[in-house]
N, C-alpha and C. Protein backbone atom coordinates (compact mmCIF):
# COMPACT_ATOMS: atom_id res chain seq x y z
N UNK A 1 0.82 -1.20 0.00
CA UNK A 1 0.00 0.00 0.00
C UNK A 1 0.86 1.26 0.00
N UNK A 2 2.01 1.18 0.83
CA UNK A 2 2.88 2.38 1.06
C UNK A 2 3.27 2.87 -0.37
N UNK A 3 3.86 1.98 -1.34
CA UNK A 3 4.54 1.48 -2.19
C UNK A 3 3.54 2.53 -3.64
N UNK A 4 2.44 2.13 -3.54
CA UNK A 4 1.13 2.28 -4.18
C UNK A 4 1.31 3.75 -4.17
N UNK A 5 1.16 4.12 -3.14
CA UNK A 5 0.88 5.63 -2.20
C UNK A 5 1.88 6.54 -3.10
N UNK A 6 3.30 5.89 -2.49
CA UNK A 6 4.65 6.82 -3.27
C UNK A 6 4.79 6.91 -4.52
N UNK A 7 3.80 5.63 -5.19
CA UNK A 7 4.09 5.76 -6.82
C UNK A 7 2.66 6.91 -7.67
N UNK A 8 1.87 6.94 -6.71
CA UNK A 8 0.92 7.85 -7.06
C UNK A 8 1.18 9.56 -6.86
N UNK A 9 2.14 9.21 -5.66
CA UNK A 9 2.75 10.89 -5.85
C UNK A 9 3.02 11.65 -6.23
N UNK A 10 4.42 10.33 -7.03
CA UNK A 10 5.55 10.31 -8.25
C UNK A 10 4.32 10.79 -9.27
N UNK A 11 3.71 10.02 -9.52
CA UNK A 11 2.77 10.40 -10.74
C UNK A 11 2.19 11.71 -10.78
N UNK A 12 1.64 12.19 -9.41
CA UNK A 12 1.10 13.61 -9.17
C UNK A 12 1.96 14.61 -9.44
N UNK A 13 3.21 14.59 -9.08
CA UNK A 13 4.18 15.69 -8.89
C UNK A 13 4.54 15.46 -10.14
N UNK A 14 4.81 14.60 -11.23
CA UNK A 14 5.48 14.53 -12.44
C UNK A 14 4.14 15.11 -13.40
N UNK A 15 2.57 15.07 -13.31
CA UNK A 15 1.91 15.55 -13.80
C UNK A 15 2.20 17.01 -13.54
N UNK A 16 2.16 17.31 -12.47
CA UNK A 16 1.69 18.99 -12.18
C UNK A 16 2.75 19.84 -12.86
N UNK A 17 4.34 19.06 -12.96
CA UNK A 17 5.70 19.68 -12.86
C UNK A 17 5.58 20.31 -14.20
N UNK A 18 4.76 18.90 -14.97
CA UNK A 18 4.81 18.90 -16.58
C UNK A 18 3.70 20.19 -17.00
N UNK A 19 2.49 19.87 -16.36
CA UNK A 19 1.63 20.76 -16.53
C UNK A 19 1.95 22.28 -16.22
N UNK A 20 2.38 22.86 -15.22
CA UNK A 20 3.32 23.67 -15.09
C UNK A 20 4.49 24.48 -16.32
N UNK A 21 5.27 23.70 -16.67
CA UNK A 21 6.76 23.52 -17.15
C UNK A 21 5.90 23.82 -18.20
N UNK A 22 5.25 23.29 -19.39
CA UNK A 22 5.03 23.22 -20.64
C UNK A 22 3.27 24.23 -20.60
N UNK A 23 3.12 24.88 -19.42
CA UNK A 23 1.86 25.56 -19.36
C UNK A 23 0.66 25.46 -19.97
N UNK A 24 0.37 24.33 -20.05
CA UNK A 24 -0.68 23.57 -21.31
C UNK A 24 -1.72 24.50 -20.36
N UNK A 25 -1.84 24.33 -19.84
CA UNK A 25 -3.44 25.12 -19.61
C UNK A 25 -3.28 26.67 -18.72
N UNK A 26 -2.19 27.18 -19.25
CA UNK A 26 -1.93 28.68 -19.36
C UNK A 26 -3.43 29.44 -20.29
N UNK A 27 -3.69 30.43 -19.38
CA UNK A 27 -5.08 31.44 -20.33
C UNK A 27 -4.33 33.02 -20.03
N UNK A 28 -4.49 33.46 -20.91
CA UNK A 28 -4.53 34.97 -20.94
C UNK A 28 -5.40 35.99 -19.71
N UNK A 29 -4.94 36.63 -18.59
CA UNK A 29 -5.72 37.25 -18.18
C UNK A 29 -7.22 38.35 -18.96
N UNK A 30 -7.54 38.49 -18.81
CA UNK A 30 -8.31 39.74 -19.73
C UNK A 30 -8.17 41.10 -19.07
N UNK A 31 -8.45 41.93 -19.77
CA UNK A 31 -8.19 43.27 -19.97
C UNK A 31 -8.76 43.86 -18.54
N UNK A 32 -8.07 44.53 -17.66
CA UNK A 32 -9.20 44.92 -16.47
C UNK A 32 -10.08 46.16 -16.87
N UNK A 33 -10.72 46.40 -16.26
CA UNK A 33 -11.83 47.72 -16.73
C UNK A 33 -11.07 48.90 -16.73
N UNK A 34 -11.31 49.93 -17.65
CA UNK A 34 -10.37 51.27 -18.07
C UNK A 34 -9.89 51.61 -17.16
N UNK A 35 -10.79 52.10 -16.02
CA UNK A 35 -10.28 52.82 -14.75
C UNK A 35 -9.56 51.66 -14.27
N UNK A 36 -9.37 50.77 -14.45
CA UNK A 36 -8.45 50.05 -13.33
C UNK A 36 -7.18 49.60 -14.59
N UNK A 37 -6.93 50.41 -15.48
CA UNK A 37 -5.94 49.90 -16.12
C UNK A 37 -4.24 51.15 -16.06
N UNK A 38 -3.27 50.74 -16.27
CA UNK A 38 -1.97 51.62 -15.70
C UNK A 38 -1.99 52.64 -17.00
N UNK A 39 -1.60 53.47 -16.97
CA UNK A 39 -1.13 55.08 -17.78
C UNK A 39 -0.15 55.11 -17.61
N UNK A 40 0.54 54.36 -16.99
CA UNK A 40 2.03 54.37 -17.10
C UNK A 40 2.86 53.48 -16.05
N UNK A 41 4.06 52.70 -16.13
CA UNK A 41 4.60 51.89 -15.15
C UNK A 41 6.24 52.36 -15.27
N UNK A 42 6.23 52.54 -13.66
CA UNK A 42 7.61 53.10 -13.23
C UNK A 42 8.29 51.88 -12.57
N UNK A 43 9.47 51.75 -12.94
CA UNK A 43 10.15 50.65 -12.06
C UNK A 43 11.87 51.47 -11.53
N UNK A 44 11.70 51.32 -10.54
CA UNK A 44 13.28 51.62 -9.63
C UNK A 44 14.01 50.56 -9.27
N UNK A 45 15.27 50.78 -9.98
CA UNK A 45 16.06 49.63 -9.74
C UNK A 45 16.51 49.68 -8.55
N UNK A 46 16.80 50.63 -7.85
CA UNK A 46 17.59 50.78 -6.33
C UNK A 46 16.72 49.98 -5.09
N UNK A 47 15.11 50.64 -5.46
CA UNK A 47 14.30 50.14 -4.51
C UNK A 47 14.10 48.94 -4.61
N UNK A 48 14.27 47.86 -6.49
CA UNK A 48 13.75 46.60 -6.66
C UNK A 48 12.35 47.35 -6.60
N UNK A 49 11.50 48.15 -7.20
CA UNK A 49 10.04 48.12 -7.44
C UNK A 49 9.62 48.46 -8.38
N UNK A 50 8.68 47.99 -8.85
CA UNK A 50 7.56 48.46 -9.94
C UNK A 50 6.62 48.56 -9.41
N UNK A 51 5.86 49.96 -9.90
CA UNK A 51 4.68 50.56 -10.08
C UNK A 51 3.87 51.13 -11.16
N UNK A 52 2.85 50.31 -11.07
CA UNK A 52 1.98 50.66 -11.73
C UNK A 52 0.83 52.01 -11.42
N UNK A 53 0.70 52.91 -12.26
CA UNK A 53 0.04 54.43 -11.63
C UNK A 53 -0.81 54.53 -12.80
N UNK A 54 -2.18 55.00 -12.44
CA UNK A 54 -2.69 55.96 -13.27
C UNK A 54 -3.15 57.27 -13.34
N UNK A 55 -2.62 58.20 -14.19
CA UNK A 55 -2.86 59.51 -14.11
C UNK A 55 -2.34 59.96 -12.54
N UNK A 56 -1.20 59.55 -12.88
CA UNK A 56 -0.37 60.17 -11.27
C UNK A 56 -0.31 59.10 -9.94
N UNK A 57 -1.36 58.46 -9.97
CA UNK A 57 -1.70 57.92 -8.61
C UNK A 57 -1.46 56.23 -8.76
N UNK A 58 -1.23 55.76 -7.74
CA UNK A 58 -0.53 54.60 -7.50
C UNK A 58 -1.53 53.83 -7.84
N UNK A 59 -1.38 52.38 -8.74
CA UNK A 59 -2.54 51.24 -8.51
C UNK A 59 -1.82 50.22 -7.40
N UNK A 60 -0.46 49.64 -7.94
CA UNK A 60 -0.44 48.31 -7.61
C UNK A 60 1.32 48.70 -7.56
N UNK A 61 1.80 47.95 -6.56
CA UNK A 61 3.42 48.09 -5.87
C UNK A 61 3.53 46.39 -6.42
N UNK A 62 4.76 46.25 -6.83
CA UNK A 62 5.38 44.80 -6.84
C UNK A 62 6.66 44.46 -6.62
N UNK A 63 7.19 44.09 -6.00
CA UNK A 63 8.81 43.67 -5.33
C UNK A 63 9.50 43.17 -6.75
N UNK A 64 10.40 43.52 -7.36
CA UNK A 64 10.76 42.78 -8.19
C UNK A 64 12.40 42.60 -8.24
N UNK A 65 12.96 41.20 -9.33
CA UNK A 65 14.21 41.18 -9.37
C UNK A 65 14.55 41.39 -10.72
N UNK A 66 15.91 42.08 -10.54
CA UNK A 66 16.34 42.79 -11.96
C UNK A 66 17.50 41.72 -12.46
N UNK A 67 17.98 42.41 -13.76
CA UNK A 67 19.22 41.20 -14.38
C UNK A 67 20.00 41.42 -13.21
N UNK A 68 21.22 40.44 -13.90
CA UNK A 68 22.78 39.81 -12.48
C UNK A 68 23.21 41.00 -12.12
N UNK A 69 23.27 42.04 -13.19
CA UNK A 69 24.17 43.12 -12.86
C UNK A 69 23.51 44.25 -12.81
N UNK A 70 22.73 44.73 -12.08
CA UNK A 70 21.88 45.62 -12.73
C UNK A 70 22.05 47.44 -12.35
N UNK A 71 23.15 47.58 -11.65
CA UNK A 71 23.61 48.77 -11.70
C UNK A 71 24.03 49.57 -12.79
N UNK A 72 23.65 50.50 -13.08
CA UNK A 72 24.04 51.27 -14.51
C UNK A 72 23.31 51.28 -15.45
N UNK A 73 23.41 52.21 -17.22
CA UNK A 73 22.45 51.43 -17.99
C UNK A 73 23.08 50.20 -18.80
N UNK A 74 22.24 49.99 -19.34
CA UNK A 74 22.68 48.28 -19.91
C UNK A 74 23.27 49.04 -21.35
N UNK A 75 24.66 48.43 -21.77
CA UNK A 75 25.83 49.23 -22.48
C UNK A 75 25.66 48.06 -23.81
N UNK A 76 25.48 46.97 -23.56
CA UNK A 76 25.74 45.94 -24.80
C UNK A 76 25.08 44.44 -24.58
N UNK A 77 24.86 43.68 -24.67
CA UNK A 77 24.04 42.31 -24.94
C UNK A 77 24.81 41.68 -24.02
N UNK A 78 24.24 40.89 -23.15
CA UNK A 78 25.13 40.02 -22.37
C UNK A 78 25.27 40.54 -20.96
N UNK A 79 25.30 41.94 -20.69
CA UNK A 79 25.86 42.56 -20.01
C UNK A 79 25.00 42.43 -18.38
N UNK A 80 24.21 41.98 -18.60
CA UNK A 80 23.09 41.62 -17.01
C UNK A 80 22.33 43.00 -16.47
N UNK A 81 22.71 43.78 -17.34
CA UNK A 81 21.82 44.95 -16.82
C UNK A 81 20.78 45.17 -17.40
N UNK A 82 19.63 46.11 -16.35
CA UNK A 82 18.18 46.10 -16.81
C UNK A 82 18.49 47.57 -17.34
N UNK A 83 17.68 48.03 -18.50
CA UNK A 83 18.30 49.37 -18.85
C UNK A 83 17.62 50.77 -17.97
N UNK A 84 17.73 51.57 -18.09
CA UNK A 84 17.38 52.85 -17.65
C UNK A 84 16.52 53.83 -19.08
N UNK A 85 15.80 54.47 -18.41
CA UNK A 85 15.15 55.26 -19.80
C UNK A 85 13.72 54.99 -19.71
N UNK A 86 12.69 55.61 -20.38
CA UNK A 86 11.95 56.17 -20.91
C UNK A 86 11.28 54.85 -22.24
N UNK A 87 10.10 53.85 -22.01
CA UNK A 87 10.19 52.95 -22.95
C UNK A 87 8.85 53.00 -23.07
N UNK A 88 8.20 51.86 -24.34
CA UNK A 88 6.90 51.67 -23.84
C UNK A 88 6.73 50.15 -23.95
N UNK A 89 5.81 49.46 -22.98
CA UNK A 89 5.57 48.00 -23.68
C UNK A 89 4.74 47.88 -25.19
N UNK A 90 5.79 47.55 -25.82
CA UNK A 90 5.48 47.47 -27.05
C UNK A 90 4.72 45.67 -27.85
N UNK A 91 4.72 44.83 -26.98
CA UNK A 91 4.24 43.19 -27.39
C UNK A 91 3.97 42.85 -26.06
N UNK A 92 2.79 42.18 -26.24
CA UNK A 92 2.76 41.34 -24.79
C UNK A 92 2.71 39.50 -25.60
N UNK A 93 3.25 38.74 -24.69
CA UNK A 93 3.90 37.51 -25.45
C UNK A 93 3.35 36.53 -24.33
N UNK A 94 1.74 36.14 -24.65
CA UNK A 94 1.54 35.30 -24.24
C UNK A 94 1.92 33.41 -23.64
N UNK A 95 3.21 33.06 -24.91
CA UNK A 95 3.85 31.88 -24.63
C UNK A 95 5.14 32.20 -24.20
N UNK A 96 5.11 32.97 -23.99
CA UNK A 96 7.05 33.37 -22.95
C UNK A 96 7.34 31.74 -22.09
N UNK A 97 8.32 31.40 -22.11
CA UNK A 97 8.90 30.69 -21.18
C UNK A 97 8.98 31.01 -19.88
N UNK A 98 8.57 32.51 -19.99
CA UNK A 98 8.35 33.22 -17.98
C UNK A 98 6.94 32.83 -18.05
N UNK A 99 6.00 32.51 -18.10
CA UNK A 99 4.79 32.28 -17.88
C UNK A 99 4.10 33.14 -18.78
N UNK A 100 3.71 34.50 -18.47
CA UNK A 100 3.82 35.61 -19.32
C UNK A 100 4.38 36.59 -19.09
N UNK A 101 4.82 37.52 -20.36
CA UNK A 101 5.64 38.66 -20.65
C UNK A 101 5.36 39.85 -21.07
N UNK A 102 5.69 40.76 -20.61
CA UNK A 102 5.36 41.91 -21.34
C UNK A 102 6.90 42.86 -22.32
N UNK A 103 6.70 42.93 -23.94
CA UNK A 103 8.10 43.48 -24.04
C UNK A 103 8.31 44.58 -23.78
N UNK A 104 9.61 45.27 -23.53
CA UNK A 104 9.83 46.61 -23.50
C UNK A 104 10.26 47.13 -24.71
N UNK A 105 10.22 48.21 -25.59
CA UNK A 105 10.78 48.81 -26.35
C UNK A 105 12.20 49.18 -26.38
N UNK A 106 13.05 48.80 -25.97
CA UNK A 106 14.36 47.91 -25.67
C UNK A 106 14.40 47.42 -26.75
N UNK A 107 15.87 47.36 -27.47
CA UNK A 107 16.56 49.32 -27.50
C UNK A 107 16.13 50.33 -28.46
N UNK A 108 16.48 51.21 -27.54
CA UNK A 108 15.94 52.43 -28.38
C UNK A 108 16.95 53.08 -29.62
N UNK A 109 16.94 54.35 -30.28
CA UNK A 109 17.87 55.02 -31.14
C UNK A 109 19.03 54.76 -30.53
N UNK A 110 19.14 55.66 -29.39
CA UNK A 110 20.64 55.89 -28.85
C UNK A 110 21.03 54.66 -27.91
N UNK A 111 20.27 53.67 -27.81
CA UNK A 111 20.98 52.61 -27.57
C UNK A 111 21.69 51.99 -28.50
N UNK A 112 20.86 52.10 -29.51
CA UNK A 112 21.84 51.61 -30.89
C UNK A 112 22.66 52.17 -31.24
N UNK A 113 22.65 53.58 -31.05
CA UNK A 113 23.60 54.29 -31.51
C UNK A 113 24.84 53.95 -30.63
N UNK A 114 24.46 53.88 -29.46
CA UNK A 114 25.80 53.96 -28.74
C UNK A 114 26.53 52.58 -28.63
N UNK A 115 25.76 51.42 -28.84
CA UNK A 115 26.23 49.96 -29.09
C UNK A 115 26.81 49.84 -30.59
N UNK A 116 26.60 50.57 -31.68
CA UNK A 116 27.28 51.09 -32.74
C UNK A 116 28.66 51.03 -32.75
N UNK A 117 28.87 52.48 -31.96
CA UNK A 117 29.81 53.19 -32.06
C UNK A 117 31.04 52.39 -31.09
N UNK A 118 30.44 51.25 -30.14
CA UNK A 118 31.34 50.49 -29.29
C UNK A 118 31.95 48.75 -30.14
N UNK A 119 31.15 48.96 -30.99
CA UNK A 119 31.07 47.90 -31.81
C UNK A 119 30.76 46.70 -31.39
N UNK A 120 29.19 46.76 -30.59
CA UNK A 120 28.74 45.65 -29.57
C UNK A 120 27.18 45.85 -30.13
N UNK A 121 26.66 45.14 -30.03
CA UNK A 121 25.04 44.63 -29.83
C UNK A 121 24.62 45.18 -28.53
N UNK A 122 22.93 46.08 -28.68
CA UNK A 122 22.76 46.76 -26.98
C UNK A 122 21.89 45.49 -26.81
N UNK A 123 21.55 44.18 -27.28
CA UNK A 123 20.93 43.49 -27.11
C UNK A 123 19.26 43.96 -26.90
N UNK A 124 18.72 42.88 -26.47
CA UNK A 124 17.05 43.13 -26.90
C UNK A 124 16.10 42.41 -25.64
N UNK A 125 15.02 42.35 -26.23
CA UNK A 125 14.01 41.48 -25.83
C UNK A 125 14.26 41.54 -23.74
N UNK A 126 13.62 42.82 -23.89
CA UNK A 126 13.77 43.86 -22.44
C UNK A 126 12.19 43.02 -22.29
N UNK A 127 12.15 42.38 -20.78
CA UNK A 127 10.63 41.76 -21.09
C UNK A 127 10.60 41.96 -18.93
N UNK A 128 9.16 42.19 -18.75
CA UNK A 128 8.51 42.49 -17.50
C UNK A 128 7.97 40.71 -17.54
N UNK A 129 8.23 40.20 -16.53
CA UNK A 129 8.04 38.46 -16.80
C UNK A 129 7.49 38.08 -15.44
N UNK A 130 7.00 36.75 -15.70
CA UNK A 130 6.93 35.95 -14.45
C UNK A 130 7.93 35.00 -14.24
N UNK A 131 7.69 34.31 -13.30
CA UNK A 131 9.38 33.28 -13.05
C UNK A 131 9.35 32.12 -14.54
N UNK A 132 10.17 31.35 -14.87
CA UNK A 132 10.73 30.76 -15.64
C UNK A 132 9.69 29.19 -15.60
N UNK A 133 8.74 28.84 -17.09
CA UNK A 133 8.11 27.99 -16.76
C UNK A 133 8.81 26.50 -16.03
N UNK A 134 7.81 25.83 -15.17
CA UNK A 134 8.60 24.47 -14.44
C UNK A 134 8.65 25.35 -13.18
N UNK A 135 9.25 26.38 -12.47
CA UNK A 135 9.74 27.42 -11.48
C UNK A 135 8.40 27.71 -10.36
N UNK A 136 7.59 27.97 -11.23
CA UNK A 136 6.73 28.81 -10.63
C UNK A 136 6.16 28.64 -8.97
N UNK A 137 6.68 27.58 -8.60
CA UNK A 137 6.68 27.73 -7.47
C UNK A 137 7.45 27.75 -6.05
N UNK A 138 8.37 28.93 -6.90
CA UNK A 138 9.51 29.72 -6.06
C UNK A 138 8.50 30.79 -5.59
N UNK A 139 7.75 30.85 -6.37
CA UNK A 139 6.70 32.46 -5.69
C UNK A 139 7.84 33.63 -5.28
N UNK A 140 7.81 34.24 -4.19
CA UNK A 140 8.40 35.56 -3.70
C UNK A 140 9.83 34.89 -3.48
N UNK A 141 10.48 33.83 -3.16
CA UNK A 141 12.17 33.20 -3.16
C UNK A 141 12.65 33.72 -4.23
N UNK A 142 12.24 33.53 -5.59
CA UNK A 142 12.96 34.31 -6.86
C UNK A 142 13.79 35.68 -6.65
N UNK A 143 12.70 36.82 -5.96
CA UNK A 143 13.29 37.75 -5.37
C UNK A 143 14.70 37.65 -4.51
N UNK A 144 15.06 36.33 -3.98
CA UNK A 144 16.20 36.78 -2.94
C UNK A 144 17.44 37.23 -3.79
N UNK A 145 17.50 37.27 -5.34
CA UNK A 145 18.80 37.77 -5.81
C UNK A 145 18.24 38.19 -7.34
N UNK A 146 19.04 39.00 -8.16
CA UNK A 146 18.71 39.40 -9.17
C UNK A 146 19.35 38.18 -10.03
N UNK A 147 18.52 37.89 -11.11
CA UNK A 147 18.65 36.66 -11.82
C UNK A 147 18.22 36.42 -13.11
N UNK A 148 17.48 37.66 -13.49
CA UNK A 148 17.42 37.67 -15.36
C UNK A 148 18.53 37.70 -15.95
N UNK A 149 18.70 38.45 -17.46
CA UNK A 149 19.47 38.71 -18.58
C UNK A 149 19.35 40.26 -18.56
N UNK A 150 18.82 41.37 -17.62
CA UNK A 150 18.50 42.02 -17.91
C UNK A 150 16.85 42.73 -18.29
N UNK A 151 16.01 41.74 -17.63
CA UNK A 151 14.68 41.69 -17.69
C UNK A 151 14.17 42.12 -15.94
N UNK A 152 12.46 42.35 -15.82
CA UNK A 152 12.47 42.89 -14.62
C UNK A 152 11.37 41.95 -14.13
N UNK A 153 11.63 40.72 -13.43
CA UNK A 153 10.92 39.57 -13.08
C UNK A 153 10.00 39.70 -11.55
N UNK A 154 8.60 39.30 -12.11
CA UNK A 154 8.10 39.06 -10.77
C UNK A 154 6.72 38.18 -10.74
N UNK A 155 6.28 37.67 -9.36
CA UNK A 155 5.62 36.26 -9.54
C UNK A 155 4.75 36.03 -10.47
N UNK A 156 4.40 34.55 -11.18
CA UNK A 156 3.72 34.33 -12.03
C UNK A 156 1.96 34.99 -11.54
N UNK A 157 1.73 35.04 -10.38
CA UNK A 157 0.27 35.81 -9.85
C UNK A 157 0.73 37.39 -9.97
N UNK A 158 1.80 37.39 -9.81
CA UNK A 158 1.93 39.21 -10.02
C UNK A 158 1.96 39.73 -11.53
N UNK A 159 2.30 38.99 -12.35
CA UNK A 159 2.58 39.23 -13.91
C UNK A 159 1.18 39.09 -14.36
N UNK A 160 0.13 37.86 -13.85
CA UNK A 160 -1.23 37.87 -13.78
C UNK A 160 -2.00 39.13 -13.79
N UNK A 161 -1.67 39.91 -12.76
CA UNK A 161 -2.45 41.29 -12.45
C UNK A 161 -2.22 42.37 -13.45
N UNK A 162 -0.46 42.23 -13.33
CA UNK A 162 0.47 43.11 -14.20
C UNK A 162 -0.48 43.53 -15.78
N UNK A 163 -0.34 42.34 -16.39
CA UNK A 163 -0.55 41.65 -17.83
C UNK A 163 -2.26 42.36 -17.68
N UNK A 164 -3.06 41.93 -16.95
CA UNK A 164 -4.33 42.59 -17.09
C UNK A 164 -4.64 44.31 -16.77
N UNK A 165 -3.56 44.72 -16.20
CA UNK A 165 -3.58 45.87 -16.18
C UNK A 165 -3.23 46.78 -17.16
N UNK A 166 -2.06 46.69 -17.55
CA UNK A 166 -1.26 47.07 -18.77
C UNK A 166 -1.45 46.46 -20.15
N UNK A 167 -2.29 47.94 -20.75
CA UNK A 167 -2.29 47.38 -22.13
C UNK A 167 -1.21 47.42 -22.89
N UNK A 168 -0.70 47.26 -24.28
CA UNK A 168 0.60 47.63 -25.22
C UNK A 168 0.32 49.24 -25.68
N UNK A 169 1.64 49.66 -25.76
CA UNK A 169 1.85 51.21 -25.91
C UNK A 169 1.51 51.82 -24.27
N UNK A 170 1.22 51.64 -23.34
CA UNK A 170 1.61 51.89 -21.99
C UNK A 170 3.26 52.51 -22.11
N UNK A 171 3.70 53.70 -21.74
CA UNK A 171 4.93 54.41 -21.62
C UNK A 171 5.43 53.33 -20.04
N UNK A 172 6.65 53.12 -20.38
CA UNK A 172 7.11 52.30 -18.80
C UNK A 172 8.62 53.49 -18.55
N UNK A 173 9.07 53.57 -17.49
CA UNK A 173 10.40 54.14 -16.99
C UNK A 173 11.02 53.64 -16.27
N UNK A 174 11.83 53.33 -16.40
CA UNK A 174 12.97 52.76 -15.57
C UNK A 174 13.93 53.56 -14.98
N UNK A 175 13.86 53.63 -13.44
CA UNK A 175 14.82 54.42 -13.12
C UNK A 175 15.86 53.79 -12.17
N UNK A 176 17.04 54.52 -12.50
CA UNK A 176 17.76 54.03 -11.87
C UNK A 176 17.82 53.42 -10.70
């Protein structure tokens, strides 16, 4: 019976891991109602926060973790930093491997320009995410260290809210 018990577990936890991991029954939040949607999202790298505001005023605070390196702006591809500047979410990417994503408009002119002139790639695909599918149930642990590519990660229920709040073309800022 014990035997029975442990192999039904095995089976439970290898279903859920899979179900999970490969998000087969991932749905799209929907759109929240106008007034409850962001006009704009500020994220501070110093504090680790994003906020979501409309027309000035705060909706929704979220703890988040930034790339490995994330002091400074992000200079070239690779580099682990989340950038600094003035963006908008430009794609939201329902099958992300983070659960879901929102992109940033990352990089801009003078990012290119200045990854140009260094003769480096400013790299891309700047994305507001949930944890990494299979993960998702690190919940708020993800936070204990910065751990993207340069992306600004936070829980798969927080990207939930996020994602229904924020439509595409939303202006986002990143500040230092």
């Amino acid at each position: 019976m014990l035997k029975r018990g442990a192999a039904l577990l095995c089976v439970g936890l290898i279903l859920a891991f899979g179900l999970e991991f490969t998000q087969v029954l991932r749905t799209e939040p929907a759109l929240a109602a106008a007034n409850e949607q962001a006009t704009r999202v500020v994220i501070e790298k110093a504090a680790r926060r994003l906020t979501l505001e409309r027309d000035g005023r705060a909706l929704a605070q979220y703890a988040v973790a930034l790339g490995s390196s994330p002091v400074g702006q992000k200079e070239r591809e690779g580099d682990g930093r989340t950038p600094e500047g003035v963006y908008t979410v430009d794609f939201k990417h329902p099958g992300s491997r983070y659960h879901l994503a929102l992109r940033i408009s990352y990089p801009d002119a003078q990012a290119r320009d200045a990854a140009r002139s260094a003769g480096v790639s400013p790299g891309g695909d700047i994305m507001i995410h949930g944890i990494r599918n299979g993960l998702g149930w690190l919940g708020a642990l993800h936070r204990e260290r910065d751990w993207t590519d340069g992306c600004v990660a936070v829980t798969n229920a927080e990207i939930r809210e996020i994602w229904a709040r924020v439509p595409e073309g939303t202006p986002v800022e990143i500040r230092p």
